[in-house]
Protein backbone atom coordinates (compact mmCIF):
# COMPACT_ATOMS: atom_id res chain seq x y z
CA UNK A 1 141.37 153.66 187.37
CA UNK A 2 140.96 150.06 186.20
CA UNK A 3 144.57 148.81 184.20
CA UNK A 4 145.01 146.74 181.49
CA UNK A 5 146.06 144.03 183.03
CA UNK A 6 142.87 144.09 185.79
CA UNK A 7 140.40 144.59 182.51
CA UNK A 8 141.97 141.12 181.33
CA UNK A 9 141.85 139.36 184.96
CA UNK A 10 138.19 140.18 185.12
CA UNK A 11 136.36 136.36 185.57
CA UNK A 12 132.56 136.13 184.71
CA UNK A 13 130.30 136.55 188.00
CA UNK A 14 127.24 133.91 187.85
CA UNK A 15 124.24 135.29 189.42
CA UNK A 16 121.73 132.68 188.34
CA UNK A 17 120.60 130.15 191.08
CA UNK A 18 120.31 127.22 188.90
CA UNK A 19 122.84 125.68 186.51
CA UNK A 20 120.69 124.70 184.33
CA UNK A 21 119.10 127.90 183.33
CA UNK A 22 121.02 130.47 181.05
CA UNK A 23 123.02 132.58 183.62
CA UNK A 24 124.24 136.30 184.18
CA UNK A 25 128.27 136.34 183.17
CA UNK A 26 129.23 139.93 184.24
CA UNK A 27 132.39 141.32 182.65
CA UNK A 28 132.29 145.01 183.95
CA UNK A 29 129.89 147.05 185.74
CA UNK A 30 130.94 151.11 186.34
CA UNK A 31 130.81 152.22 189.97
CA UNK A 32 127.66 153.37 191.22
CA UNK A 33 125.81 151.69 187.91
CA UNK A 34 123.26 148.48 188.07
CA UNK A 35 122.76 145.68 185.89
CA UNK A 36 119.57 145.70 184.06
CA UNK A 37 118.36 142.17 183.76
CA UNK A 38 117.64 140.20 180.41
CA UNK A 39 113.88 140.08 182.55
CA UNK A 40 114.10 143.63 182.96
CA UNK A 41 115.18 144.85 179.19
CA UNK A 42 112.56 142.33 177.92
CA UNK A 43 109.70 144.52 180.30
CA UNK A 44 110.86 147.84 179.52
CA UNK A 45 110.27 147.18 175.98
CA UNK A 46 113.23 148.15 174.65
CA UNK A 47 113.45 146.15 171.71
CA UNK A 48 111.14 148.98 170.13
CA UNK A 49 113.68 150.71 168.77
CA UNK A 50 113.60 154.19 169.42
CA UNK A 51 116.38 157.03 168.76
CA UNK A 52 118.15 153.69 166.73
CA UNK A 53 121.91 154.47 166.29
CA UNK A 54 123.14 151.58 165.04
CA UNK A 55 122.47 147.63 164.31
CA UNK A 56 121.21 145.80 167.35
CA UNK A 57 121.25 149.48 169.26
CA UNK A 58 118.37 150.48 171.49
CA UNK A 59 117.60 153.64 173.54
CA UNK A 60 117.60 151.99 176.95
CA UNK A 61 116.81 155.02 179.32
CA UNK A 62 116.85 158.59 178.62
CA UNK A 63 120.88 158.12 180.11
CA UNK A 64 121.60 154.96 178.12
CA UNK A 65 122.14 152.82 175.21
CA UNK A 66 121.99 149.25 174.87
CA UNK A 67 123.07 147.04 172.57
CA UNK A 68 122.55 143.44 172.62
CA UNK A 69 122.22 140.22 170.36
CA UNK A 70 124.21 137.15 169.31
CA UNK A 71 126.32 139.16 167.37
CA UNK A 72 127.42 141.47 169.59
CA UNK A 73 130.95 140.64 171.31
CA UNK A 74 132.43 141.30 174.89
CA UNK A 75 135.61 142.57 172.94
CA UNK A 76 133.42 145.38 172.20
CA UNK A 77 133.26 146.49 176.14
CA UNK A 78 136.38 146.01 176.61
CA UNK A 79 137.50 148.12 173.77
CA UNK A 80 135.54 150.77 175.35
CA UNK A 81 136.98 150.62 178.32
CA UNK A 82 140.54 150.49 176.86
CA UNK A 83 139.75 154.07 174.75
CA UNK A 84 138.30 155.55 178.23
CA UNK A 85 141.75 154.53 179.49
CA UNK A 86 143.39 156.13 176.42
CA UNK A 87 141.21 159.26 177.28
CA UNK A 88 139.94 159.15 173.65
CA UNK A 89 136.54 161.98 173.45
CA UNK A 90 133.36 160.84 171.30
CA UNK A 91 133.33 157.71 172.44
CA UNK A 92 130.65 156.50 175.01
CA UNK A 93 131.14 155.91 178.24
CA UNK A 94 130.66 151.71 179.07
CA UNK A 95 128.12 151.61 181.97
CA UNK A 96 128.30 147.57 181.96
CA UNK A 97 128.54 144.71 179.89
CA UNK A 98 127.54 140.85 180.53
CA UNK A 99 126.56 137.52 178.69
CA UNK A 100 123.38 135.72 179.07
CA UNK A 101 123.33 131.92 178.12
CA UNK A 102 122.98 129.69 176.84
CA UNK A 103 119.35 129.90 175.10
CA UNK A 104 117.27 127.33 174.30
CA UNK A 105 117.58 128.25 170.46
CA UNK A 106 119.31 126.68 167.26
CA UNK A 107 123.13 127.80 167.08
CA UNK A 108 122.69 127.83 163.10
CA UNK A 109 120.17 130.28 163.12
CA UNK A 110 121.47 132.62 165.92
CA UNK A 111 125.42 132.10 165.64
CA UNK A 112 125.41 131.85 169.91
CA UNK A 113 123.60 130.00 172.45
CA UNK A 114 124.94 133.02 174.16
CA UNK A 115 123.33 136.59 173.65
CA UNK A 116 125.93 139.83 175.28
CA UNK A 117 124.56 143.24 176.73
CA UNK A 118 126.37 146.13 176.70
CA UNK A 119 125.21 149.50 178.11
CA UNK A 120 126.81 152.39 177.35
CA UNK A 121 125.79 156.24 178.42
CA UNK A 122 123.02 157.25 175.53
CA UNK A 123 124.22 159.90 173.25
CA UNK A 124 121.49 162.77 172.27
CA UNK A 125 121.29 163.35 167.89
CA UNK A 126 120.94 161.35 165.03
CA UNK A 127 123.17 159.48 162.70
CA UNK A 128 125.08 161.34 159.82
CA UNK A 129 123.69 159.14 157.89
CA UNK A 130 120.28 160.44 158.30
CA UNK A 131 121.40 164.18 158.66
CA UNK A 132 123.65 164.09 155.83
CA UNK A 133 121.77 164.65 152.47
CA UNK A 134 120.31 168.03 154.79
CA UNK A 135 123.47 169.54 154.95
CA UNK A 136 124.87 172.34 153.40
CA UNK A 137 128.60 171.98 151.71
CA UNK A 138 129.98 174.26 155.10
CA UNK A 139 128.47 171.81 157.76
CA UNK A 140 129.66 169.32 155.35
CA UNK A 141 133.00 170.40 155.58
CA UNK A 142 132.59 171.06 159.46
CA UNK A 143 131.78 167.64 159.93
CA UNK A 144 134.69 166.11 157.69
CA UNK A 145 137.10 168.25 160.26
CA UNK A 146 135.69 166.99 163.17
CA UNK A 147 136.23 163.48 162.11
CA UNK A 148 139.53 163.67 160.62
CA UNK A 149 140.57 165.21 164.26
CA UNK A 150 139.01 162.50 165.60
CA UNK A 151 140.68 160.47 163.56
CA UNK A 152 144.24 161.84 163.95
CA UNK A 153 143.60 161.60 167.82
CA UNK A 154 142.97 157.94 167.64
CA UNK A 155 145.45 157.02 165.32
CA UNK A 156 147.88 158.36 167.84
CA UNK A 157 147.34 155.95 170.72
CA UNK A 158 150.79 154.05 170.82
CA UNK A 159 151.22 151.28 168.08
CA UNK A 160 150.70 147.72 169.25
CA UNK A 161 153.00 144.95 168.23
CA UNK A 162 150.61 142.88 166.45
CA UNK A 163 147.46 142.67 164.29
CA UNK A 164 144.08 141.89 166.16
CA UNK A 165 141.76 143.52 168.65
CA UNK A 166 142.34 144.40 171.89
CA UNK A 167 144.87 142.68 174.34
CA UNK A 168 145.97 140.15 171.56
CA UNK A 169 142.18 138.94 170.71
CA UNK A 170 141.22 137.74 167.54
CA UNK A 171 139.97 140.27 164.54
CA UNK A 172 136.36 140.51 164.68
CA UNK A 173 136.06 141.64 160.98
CA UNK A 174 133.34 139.66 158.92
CA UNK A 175 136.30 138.55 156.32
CA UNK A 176 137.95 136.80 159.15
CA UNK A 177 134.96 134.71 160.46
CA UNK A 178 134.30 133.29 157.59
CA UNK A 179 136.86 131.72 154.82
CA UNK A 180 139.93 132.92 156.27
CA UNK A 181 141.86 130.37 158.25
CA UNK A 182 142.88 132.72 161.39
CA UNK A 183 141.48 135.24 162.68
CA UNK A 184 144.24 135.96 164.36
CA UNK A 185 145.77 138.15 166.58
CA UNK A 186 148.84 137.95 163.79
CA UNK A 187 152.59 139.09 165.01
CA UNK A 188 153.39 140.94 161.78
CA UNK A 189 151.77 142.28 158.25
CA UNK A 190 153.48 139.35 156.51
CA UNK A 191 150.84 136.80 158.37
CA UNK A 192 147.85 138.94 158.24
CA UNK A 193 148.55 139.33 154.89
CA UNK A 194 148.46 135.81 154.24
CA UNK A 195 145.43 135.20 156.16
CA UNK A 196 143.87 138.18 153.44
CA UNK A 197 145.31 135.73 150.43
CA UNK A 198 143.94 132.88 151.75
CA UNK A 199 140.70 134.40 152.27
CA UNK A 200 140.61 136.02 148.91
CA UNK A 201 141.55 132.23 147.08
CA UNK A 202 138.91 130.56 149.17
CA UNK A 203 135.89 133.24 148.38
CA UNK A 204 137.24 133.88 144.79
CA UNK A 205 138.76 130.97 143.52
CA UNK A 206 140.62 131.00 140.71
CA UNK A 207 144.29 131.39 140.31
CA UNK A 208 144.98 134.68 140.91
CA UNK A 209 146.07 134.50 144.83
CA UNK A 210 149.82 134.65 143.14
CA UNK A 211 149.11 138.45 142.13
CA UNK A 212 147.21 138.99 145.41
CA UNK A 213 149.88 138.32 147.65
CA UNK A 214 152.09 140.51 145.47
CA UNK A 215 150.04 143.35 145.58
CA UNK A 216 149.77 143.10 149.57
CA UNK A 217 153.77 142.84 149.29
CA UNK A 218 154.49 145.75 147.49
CA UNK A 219 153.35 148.45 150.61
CA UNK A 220 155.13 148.26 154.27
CA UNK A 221 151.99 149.86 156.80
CA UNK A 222 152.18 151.00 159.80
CA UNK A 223 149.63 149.39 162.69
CA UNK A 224 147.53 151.26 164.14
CA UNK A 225 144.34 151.33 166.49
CA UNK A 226 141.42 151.52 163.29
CA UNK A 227 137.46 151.68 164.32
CA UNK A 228 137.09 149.25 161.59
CA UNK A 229 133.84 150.90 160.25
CA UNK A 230 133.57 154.10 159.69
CA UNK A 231 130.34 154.54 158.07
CA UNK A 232 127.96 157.76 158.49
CA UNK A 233 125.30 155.71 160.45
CA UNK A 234 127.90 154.94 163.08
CA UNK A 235 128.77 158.67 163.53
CA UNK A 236 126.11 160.88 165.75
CA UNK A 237 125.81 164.25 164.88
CA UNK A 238 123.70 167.28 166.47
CA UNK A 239 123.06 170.58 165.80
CA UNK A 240 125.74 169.98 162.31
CA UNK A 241 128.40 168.90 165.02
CA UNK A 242 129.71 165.05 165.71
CA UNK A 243 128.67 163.89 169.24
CA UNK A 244 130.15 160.65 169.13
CA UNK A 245 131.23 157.43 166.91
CA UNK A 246 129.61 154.61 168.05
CA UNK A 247 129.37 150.36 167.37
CA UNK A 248 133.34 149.26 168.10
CA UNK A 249 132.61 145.96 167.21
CA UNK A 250 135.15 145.28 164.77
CA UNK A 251 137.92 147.78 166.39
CA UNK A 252 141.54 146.81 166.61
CA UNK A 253 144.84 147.22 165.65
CA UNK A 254 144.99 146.91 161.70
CA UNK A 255 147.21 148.47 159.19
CA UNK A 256 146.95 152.06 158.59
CA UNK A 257 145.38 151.43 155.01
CA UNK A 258 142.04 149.69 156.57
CA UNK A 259 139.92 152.47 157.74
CA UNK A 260 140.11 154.13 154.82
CA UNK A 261 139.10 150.89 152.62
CA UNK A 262 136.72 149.77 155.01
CA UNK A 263 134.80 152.89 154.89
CA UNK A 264 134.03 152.12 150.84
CA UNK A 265 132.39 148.57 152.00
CA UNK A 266 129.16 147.81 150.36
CA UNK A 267 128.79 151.51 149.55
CA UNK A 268 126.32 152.76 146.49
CA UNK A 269 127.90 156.17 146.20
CA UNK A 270 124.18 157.87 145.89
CA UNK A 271 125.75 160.68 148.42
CA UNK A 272 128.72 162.85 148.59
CA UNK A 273 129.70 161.43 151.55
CA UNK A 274 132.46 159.10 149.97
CA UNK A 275 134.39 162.66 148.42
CA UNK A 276 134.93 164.13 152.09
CA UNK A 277 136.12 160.76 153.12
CA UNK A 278 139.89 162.09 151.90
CA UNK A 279 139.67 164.33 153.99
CA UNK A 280 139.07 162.21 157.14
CA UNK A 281 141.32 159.58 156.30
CA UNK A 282 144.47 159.43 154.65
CA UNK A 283 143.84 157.52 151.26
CA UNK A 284 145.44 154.74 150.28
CA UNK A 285 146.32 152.78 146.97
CA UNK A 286 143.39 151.57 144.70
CA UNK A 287 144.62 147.89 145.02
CA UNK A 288 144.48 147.24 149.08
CA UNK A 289 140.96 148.99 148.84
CA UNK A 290 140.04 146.87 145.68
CA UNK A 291 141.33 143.58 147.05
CA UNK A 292 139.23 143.74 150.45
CA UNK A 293 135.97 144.62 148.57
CA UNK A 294 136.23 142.22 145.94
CA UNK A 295 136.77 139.49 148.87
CA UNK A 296 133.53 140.36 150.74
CA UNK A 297 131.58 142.16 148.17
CA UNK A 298 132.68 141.38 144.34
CA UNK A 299 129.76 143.05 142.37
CA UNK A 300 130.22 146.27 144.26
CA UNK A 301 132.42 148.88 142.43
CA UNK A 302 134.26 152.03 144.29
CA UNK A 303 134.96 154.53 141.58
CA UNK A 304 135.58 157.69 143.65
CA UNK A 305 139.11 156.15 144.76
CA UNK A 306 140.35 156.56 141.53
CA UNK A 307 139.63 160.46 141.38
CA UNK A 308 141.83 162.88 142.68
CA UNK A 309 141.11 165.32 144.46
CA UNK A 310 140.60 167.92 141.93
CA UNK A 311 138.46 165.38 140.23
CA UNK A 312 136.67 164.91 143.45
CA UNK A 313 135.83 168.58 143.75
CA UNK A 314 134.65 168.59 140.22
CA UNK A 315 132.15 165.94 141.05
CA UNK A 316 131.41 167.78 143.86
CA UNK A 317 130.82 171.47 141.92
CA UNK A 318 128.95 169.66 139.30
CA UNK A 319 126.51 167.75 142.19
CA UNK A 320 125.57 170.92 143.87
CA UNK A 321 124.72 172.65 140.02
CA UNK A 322 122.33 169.64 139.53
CA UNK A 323 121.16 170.17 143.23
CA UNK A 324 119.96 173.67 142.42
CA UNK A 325 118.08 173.33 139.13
């Protein structure tokens, strides 16, 4: 089995001829698997999307996934790879992973000159998100325990010493690529917390960084190894079971609060997905979920953290009585 430290020695492999054309850079291919070419993807016409589970996701094969743009990131392989070490289940397996660059295209419209494959092993079902509003309240519930063991299992990888992805990269969350001024990895809460402040006085403005900082102050967290997006069309489900959680783009090792507030991002609360979330991940305070929407999304409001969970049943009851009539 690969280590660690051999996952981190691994240089790029060129397999282009000419310099001057955008070349292969392979990071990891699995034993006994073979690189599909940018030549060959682009002939198999797999940019149809078909059996979609996920941004920039493709059904490669009838045995594998792809995903591949200018936003997708080598961490992301190599996370895999480090959860396959961790023997963490629901995860795809990573079949390979390379670069391909740079393009003759315009950085500010793409991001990269360089565009990153990843194949992973292609897992049969459909998101939750699709399933989800055809479930009863028991497959519901089914569901919610699968992920919370899920959940518990990953959490309980050994903590890291610092915040950031994996083997001391920097955070790949969308807050820290644009205003904040590091993306890190950070060596303690205290400096990822005042990478958050910074971020939250640059998109906001104002004068209110002060009570920002003091809010982040006021909770100690432990760090642990967070998918950083736990969203129902990132989860595949079949036959009212979970299959796998998929897109680790924005894993690492955050504080134990960030799931859980990540999950509310951008969310319109037309489901009852957000009242099982609870139940999957430990809640935390109003304020650390509150402060890392209003940085990244400030007209979007997330009522349902403020019920408890009596409330949240309530809502629940009183959904399913409007569901019948």
């Amino acid at each position: 089995m690969t280590t660690n430290e051999e996952i981190m020695a691994v240089e790029p492999v060129s397999v282009s001829s000419s310099p001057k054309k955008p070349e292969i850079e392979v990071y990891y291919v699995a034993p006994g698997h073979n690189i599909m070419s940018p030549e060959q993807v682009e002939a198999s016409q797999v940019k149809v999307p078909k059996n979609e589970i996920g941004p920039a996701t493709w059904k490669a094969s009838e045995t594998m996934a792809l995903r591949c743009s200018s936003c997708v990131s080598i961490v992301e392989a190599k996370t895999l790879k480090f959860l396959a070490q961790k023997k963490i289940s629901r995860v795809p397996k990573l079949l390979a992973a390379y670069t391909f660059g740079p393009l003759n295209r315009k950085i500010e419209d793409h991001g990269s000159l360089y565009d990153t494959y990843i194949f992973t092993e292609f897992i049969e079902g459909e998101t939750l998100e699709t399933m989800w509003p055809s479930y009863d309240n028991e497959t519901k519930t089914r569901i919610a325990e699968q992920l919370k063991e899920f959940w518990d299992t990953l959490r309980s990888i050994p903590r890291a010493d610092y915040i950031g992805s994996v083997f001391r990269g920097p955070l790949l969350d969308h807050m820290f690529k644009r205003n904040a001024p590091s993306r890190g990895p950070f060596d303690s809460e205290e400096t990822f917390n005042a990478a958050i402040t910074a971020t939250y006085q640059a998109t906001r403005g104002g004068h209110s960084s002060a009570l920002v900082a003091e809010l982040l102050r006021s909770h100690k967290h432990q760090i642990v190894f967070s998918h950083g997006n736990c969203r129902p069309n990132n989860i595949v489900v079949k036959d009212g079971h979970v299959e796998a959680i998929v897109n680790w783009g924005l894993a690492g090792w955050y504080p134990e609060y960030w799931d859980f507030a990540k999950a509310f991002e951008g969310r319109t609360f037309r489901t009852d997905w957000e009242i099982y979330l609870p139940t999957i991940l430990k809640p935390y305070y109003y304020t650390a979920m509150k402060l890392i929407e209003q940085i990244q999304f400030p007209h979007v409001r997330a009522p349902y953290l403020l019920y408890s969970k009596e409330q949240s049943q309530r809502i629940k009851a009183q959904d399913k009585k409007k569901s019948i009539r």
